[in-house]
C-alpha atoms as a PDB file:
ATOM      1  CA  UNK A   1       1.556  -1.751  -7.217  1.00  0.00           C
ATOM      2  CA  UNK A   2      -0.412  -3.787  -9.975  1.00  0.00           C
ATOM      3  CA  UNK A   3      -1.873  -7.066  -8.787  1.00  0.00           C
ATOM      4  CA  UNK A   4      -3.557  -8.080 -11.497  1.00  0.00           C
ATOM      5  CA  UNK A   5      -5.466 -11.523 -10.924  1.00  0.00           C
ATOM      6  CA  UNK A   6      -3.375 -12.206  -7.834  1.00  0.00           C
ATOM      7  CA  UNK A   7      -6.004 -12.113  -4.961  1.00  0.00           C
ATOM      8  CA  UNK A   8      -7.940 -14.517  -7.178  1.00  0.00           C
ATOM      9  CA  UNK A   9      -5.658 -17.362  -6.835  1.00  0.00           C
ATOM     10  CA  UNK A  10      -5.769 -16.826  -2.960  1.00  0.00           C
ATOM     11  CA  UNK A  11      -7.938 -18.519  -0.939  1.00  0.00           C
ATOM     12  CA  UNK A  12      -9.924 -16.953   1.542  1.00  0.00           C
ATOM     13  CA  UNK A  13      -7.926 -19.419   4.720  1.00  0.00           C
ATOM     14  CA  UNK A  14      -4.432 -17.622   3.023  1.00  0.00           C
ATOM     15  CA  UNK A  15      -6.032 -14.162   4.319  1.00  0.00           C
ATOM     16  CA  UNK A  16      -5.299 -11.966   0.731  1.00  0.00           C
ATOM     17  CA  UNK A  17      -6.194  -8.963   2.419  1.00  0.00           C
ATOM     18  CA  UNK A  18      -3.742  -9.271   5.320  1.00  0.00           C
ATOM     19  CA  UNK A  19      -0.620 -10.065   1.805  1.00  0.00           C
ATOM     20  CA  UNK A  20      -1.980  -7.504   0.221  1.00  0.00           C
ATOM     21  CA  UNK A  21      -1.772  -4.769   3.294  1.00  0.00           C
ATOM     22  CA  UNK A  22       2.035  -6.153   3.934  1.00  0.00           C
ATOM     23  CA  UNK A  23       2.925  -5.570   0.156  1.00  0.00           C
ATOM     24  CA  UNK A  24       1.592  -2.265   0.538  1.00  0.00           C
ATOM     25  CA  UNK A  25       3.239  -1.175   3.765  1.00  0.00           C
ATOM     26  CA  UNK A  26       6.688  -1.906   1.741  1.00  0.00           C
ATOM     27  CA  UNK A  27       5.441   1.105  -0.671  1.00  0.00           C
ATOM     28  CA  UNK A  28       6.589   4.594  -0.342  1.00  0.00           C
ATOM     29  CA  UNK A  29       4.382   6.775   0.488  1.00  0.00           C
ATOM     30  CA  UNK A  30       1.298   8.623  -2.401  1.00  0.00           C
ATOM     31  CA  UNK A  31       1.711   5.109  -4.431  1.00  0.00           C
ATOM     32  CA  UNK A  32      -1.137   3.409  -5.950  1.00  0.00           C
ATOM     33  CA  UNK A  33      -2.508   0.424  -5.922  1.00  0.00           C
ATOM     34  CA  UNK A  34      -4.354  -1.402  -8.619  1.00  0.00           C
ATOM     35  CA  UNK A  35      -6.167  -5.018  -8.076  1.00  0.00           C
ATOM     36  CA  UNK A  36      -8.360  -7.028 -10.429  1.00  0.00           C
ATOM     37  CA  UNK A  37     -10.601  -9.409  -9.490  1.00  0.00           C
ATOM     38  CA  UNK A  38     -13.180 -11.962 -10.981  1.00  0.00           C
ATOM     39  CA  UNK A  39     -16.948 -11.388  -9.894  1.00  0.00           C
ATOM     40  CA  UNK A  40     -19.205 -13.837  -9.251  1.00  0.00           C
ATOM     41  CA  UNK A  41     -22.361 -11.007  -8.880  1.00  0.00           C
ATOM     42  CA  UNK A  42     -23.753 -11.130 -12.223  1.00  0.00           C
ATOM     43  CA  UNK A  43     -23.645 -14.673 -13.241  1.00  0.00           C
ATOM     44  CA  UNK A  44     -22.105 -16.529  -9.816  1.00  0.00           C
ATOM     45  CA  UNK A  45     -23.068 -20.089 -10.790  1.00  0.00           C
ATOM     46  CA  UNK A  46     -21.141 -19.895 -14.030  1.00  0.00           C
ATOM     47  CA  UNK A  47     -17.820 -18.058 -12.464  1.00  0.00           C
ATOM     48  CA  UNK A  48     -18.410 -20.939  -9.337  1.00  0.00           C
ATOM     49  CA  UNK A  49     -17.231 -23.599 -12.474  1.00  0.00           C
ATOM     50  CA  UNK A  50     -15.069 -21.100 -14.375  1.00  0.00           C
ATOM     51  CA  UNK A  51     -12.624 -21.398 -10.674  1.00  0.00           C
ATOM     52  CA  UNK A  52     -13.759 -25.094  -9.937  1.00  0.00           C
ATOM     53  CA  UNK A  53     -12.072 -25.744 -13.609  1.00  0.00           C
ATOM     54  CA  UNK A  54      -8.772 -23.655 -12.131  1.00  0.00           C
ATOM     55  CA  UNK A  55      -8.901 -25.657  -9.268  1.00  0.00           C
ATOM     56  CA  UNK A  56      -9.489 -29.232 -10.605  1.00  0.00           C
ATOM     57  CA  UNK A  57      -6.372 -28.107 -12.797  1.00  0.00           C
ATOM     58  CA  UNK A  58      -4.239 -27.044  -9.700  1.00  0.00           C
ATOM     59  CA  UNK A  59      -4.586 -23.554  -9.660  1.00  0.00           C
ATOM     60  CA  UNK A  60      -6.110 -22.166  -7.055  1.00  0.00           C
ATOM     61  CA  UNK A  61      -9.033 -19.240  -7.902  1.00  0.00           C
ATOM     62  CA  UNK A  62     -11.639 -17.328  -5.838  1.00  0.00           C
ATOM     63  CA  UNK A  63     -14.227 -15.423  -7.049  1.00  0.00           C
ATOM     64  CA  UNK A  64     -15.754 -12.359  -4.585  1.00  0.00           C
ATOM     65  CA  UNK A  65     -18.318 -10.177  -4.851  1.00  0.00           C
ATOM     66  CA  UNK A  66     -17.826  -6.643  -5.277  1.00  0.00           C
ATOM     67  CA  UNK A  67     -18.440  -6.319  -0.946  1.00  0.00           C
ATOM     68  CA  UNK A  68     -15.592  -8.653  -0.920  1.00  0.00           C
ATOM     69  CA  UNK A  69     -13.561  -7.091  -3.394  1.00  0.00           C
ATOM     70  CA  UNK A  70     -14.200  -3.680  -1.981  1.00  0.00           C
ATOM     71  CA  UNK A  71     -12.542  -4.893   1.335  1.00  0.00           C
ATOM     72  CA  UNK A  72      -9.345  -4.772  -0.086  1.00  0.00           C
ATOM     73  CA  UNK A  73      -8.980  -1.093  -0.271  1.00  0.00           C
ATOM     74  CA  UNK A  74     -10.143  -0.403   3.394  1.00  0.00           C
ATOM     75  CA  UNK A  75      -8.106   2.792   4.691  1.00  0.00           C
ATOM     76  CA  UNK A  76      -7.196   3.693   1.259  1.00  0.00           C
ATOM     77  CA  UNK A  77      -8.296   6.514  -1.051  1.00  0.00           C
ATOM     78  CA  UNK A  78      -9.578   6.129  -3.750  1.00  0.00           C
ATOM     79  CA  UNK A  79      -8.967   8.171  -7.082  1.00  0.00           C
ATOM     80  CA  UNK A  80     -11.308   7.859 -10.509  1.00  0.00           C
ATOM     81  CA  UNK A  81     -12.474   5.490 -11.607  1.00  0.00           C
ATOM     82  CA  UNK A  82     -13.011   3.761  -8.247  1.00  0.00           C
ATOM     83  CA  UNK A  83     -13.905   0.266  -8.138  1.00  0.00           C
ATOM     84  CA  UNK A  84     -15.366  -0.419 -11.480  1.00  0.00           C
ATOM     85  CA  UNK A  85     -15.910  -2.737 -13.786  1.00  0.00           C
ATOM     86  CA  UNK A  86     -12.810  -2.631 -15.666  1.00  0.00           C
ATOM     87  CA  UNK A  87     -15.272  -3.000 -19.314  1.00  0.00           C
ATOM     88  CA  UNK A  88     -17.116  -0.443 -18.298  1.00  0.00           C
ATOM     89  CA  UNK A  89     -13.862   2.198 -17.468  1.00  0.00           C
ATOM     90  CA  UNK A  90     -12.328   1.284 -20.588  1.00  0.00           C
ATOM     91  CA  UNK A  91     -15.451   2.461 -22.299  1.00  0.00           C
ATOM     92  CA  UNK A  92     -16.378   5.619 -20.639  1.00  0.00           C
ATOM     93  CA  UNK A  93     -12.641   6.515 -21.140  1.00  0.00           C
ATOM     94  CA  UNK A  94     -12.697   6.165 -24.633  1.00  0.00           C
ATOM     95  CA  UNK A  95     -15.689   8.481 -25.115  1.00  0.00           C
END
């Protein structure tokens, strides 16, 4: 299951983890998820306006840290390349 941007336009009070766990549960068994996220950990005042602009422009948008972000694949396993940057895979893959 790709969601792609999706937990970022939940709000923490709309509990993305507990959507994302019930989308999952519908999954057969050995799928995969995949998530992508804005981060707020290397530059958080900027992404703070980059999702008040969403906001003030009705979409909703949450930035997390990678902690946060990490949360959503509790009881999960992992395969390569983890939680990563997604820059970062896309260059070590093309090495």
């Amino acid at each position: 299951m790709s969601c792609t941007g999706r937990p970022g336009c939940r709000q923490a009070g709309e509990d993305p983890r507990r959507i994302v766990g019930e989308l999952l549960a519908a999954l057969a068994p050995g799928s995969h998820l995949a998530l992508s996220h804005a981060t707020g950990d290397f530059d958080p005042e900027t992404w703070e306006r980059v999702a008040e602009v969403y906001r003030e422009g009705g979409t909703p948008a949450q930035v997390r840290s990678h902690a946060e972000f990490t949360a959503f694949f509790t009881g999960l396993e992992l395969v390569d390349p983890g939680i990563e940057l997604a820059a970062r895979s896309v260059t070590d893959r093309a090495r």
